[in-house]
Protein backbone atom coordinates (compact mmCIF):
# COMPACT_ATOMS: atom_id res chain seq x y z
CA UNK A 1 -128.63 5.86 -46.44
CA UNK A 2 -129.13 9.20 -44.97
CA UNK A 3 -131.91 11.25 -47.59
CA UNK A 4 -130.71 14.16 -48.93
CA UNK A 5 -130.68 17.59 -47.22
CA UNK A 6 -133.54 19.47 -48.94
CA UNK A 7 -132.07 22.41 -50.28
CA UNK A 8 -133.52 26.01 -50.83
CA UNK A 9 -132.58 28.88 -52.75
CA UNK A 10 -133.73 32.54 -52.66
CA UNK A 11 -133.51 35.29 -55.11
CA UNK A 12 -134.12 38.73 -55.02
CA UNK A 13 -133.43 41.59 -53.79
CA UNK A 14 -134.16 44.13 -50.58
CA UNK A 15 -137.49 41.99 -50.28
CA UNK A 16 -135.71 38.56 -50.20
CA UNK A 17 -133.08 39.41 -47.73
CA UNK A 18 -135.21 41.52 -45.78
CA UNK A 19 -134.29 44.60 -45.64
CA UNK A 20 -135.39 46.80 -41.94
CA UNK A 21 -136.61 43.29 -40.32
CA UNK A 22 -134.82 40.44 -38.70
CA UNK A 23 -133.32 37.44 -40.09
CA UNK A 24 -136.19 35.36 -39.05
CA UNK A 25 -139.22 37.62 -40.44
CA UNK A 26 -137.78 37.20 -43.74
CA UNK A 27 -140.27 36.17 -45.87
CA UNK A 28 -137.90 32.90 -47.21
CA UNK A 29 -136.75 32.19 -43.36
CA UNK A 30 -140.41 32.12 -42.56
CA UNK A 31 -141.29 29.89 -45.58
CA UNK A 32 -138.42 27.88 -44.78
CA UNK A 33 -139.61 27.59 -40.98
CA UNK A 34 -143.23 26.72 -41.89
CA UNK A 35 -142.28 24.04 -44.19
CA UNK A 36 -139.84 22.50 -41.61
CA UNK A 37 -137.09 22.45 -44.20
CA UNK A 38 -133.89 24.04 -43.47
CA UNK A 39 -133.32 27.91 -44.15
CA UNK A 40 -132.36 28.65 -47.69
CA UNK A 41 -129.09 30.08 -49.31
CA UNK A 42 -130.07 33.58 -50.18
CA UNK A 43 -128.71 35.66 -52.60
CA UNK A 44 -130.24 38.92 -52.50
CA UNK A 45 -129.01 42.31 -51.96
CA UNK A 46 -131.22 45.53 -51.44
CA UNK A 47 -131.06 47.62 -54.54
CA UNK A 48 -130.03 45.30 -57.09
CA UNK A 49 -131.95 45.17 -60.37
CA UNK A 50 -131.90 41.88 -62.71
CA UNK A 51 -128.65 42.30 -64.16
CA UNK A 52 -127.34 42.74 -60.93
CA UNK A 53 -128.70 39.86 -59.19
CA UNK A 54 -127.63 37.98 -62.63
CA UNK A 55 -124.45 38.59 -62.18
CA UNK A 56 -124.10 37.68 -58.73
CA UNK A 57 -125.98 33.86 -59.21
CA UNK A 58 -123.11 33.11 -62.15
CA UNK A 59 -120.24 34.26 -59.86
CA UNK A 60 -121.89 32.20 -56.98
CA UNK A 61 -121.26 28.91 -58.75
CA UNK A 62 -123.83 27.30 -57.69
CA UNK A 63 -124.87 23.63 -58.20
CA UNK A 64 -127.98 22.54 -60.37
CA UNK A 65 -129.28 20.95 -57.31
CA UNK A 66 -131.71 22.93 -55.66
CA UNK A 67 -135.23 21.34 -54.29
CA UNK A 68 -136.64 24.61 -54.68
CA UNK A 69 -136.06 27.86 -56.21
CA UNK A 70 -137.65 31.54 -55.45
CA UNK A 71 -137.17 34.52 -57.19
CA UNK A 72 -138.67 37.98 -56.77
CA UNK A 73 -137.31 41.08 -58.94
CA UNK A 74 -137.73 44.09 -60.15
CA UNK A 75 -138.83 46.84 -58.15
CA UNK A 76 -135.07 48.66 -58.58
CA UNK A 77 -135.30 48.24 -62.51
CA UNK A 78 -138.74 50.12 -62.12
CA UNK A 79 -137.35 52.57 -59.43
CA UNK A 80 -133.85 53.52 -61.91
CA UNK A 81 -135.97 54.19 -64.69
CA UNK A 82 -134.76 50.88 -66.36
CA UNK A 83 -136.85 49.99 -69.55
CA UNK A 84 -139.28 47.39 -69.14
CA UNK A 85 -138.13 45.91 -72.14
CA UNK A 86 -134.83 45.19 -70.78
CA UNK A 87 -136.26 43.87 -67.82
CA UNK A 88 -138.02 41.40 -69.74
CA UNK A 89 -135.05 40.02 -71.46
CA UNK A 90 -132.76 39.85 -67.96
CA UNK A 91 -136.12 37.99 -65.90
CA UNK A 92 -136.38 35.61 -68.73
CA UNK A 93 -132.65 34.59 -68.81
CA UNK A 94 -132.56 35.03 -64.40
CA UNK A 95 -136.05 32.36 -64.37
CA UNK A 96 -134.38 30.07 -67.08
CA UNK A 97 -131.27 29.86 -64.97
CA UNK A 98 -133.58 29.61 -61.87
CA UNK A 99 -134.81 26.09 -63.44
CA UNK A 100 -131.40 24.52 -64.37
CA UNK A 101 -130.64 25.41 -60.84
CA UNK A 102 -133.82 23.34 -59.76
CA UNK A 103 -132.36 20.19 -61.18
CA UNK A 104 -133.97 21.54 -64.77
CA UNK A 105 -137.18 21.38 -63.34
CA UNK A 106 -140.02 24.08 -63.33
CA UNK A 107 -142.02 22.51 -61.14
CA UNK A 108 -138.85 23.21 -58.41
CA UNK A 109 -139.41 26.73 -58.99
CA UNK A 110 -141.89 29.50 -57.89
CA UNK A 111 -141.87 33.33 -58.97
CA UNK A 112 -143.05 36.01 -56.42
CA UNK A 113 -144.95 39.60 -58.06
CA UNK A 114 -143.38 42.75 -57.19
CA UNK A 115 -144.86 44.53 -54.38
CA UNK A 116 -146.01 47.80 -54.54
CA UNK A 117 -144.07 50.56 -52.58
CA UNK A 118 -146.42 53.48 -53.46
CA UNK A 119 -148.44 52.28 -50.89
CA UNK A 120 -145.84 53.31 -48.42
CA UNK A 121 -144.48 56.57 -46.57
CA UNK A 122 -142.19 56.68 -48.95
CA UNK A 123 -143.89 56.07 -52.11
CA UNK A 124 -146.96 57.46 -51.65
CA UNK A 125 -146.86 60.78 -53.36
CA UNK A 126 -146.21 59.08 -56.29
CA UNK A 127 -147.60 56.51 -55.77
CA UNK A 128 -150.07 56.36 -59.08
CA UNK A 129 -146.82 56.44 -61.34
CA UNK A 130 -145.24 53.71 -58.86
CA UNK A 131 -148.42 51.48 -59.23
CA UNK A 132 -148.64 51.98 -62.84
CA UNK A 133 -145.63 50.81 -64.10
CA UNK A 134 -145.25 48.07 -61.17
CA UNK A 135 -148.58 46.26 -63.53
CA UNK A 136 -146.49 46.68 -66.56
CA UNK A 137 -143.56 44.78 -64.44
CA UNK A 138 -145.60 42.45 -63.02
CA UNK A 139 -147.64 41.56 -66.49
CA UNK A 140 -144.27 41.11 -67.91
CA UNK A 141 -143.02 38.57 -65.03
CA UNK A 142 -146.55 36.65 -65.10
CA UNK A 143 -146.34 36.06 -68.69
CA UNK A 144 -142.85 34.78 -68.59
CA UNK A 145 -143.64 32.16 -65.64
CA UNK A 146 -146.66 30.76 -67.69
CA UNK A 147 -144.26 31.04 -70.60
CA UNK A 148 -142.40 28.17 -68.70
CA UNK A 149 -145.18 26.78 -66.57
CA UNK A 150 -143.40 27.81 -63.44
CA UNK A 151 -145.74 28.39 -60.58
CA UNK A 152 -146.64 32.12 -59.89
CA UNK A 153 -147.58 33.94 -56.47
CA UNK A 154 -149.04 37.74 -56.60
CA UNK A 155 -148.48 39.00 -53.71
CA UNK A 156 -148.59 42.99 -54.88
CA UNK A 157 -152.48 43.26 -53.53
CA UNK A 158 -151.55 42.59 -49.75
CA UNK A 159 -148.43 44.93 -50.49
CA UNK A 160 -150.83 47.94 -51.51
CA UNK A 161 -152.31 47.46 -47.80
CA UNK A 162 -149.50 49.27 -46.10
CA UNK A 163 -151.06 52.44 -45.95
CA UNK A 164 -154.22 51.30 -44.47
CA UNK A 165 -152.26 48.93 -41.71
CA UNK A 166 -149.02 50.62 -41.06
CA UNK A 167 -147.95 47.67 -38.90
CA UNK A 168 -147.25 45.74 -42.63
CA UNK A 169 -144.74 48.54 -43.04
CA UNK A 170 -140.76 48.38 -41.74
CA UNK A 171 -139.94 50.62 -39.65
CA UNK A 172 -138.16 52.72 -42.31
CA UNK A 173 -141.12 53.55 -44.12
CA UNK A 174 -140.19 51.57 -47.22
CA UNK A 175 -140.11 47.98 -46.97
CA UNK A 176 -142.15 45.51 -45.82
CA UNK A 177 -142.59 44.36 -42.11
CA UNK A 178 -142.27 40.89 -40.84
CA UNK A 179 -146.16 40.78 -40.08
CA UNK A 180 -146.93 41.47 -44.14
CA UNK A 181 -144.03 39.10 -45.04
CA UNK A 182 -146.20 36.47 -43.03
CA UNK A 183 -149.16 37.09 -44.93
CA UNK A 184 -147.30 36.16 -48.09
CA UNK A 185 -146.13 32.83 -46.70
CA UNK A 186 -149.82 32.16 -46.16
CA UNK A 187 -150.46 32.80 -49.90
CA UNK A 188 -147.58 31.12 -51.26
CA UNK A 189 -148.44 28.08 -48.88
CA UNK A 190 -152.32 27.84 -50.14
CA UNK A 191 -151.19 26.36 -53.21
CA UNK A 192 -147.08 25.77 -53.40
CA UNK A 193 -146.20 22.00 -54.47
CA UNK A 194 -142.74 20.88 -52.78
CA UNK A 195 -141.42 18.07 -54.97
CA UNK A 196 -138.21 16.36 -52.99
């Protein structure tokens, strides 16, 4: 009997598929790599909010038989002026379907904080009204992962060092580069359980 092909699914949006880096510096690809399991199914496009990314896991079809789930969200409800309230209701229902994905179980599943793009070229003149409501977003997406005792990784602080080292910034002025998306790995690694 041949075990079972550990299997890996991504969530997100422009940080999950990696927007302005290559395939391999995404942060799930380099996950993936460290862990020596094989590269996950993403499903992520840049600019979609939580309904959107909803929408696109239930027309996916996907089987409840993930080994491991990710999902990171919310930076394009905060950027649309989306109410945070409505965000709330749409992350609970995404990280709920997230864990019936993961076989039903929590422990399968891991939730990443939203970074913080005011602390890029293109954020950074408003980048106090960016960082502000990004801690509302982030609060709410915390709570909800305790909420279901699903394993939580902030990663927002290292994200709010791309003014200061312009190397963790993509070359379009925006989005993270593979060198910050490294330095998440290494915080999601310190204390991520993989359960075959």
């Amino acid at each position: 009997m041949q075990p079972r092909e550990f299997k890996y699914l991504a969530l997100g949006d422009s940080y999950t598929i990696g927007e302005s880096v290559a395939e391999a510096d995404r942060w799930p690809n380099q996950l993936a790599d460290r862990l020596k399991i094989p590269r996950p199914k993403i499903i992520a496009t840049t600019g979609w909010r939580t309904d959107q990314l909803k929408a696109a896991v239930e027309t996916a079809h996907l089987s409840n038989e993930y080994n491991l789930v990710s999902l990171l969200i919310g930076v394009n409800n905060q950027y649309q002026g989306k109410p945070a309230a409505q965000y709330e209701i749409e992350f609970e229902e995404l990280l709920t379907r997230s864990i019936q994905l993961a076989q039903g179980n929590p422990e399968k599943v891991f939730i990443v904080s939203i970074p913080d793009y005011g602390y890029t070229p293109f954020g950074k003149t408003k980048q106090e009204t960016i960082s502000k409501q990004l801690d509302e977003f982030n609060a709410i997406n915390k709570r909800i992962a305790a909420k279901y005792n699903v394993a939580y990784f902030n990663i927002t602080d290292i994200s709010r060092q791309g003014l200061d080292k312009p190397a963790l910034v993509a070359s379009d002025g925006l989005h993270p580069s593979g060198a910050m998306y490294t330095l998440w790995v290494d915080r999601i690694l310190q204390d991520l359980k993989i359960t075959r």
